[in-house]
Protein backbone atom coordinates (compact mmCIF):
# COMPACT_ATOMS: atom_id res chain seq x y z
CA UNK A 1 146.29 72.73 22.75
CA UNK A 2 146.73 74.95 25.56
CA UNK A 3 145.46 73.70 28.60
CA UNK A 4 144.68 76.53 31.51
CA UNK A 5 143.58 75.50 35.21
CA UNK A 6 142.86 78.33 38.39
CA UNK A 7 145.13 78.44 40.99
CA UNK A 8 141.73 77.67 43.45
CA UNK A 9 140.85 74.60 41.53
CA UNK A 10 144.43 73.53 41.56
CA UNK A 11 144.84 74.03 45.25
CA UNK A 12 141.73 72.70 45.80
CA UNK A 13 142.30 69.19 44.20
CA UNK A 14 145.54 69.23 45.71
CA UNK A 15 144.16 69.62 49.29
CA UNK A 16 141.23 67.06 48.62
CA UNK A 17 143.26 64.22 47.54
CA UNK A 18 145.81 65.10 51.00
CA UNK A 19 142.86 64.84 53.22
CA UNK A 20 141.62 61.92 51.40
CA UNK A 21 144.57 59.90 51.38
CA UNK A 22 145.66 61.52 55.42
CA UNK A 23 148.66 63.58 53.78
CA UNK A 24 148.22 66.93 55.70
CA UNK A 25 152.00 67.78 56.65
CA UNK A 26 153.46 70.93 56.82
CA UNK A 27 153.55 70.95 53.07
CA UNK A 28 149.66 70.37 53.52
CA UNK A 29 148.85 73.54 55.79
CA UNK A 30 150.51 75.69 53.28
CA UNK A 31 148.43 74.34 50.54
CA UNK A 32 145.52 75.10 52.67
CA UNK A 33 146.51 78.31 53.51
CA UNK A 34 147.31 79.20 49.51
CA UNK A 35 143.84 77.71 48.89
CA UNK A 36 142.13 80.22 51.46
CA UNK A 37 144.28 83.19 50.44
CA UNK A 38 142.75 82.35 46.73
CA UNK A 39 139.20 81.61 47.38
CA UNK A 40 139.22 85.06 49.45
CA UNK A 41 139.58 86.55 45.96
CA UNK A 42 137.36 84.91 43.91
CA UNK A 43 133.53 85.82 43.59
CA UNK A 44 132.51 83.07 45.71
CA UNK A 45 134.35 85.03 49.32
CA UNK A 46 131.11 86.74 50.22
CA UNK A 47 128.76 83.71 49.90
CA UNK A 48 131.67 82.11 52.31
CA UNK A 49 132.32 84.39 54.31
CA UNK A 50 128.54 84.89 54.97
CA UNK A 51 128.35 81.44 55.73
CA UNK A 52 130.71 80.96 57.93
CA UNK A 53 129.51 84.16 59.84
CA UNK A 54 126.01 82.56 59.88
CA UNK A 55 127.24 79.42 61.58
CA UNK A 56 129.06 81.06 64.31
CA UNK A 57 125.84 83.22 65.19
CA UNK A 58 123.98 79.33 65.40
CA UNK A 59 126.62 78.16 67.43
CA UNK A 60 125.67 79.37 71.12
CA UNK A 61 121.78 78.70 70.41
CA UNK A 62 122.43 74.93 69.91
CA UNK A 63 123.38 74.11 73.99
């Protein structure tokens, strides 16, 4: 039985359970940053990156 898992979920679990258990080390940030570089190529970058863009435009009308 071949078992096959994406490098996002992978990095993803991996950077969940640091933050839950307060692991984030250098080792951490990298994971992070791997995570990033591979949900930036998945279908899923747009809705994020629209998000994110969203939230910063909301940001200076909440003072």
């Amino acid at each position: 039985m071949v078992f096959s898992i994406s490098a996002v979920a992978l990095f993803g679990i991996v950077l969940a359970l640091m933050l839950r258990f307060r692991a984030v080390t250098a080792g951490g940030a990298i994971v992070a940053a791997l995570f990033g570089f591979f949900v930036a190529s998945t279908g899923i970058a747009p809705v994020v990156n629209s998000t994110i863009t969203d939230l910063l435009h909301a940001l200076p009308g909440l003072h």
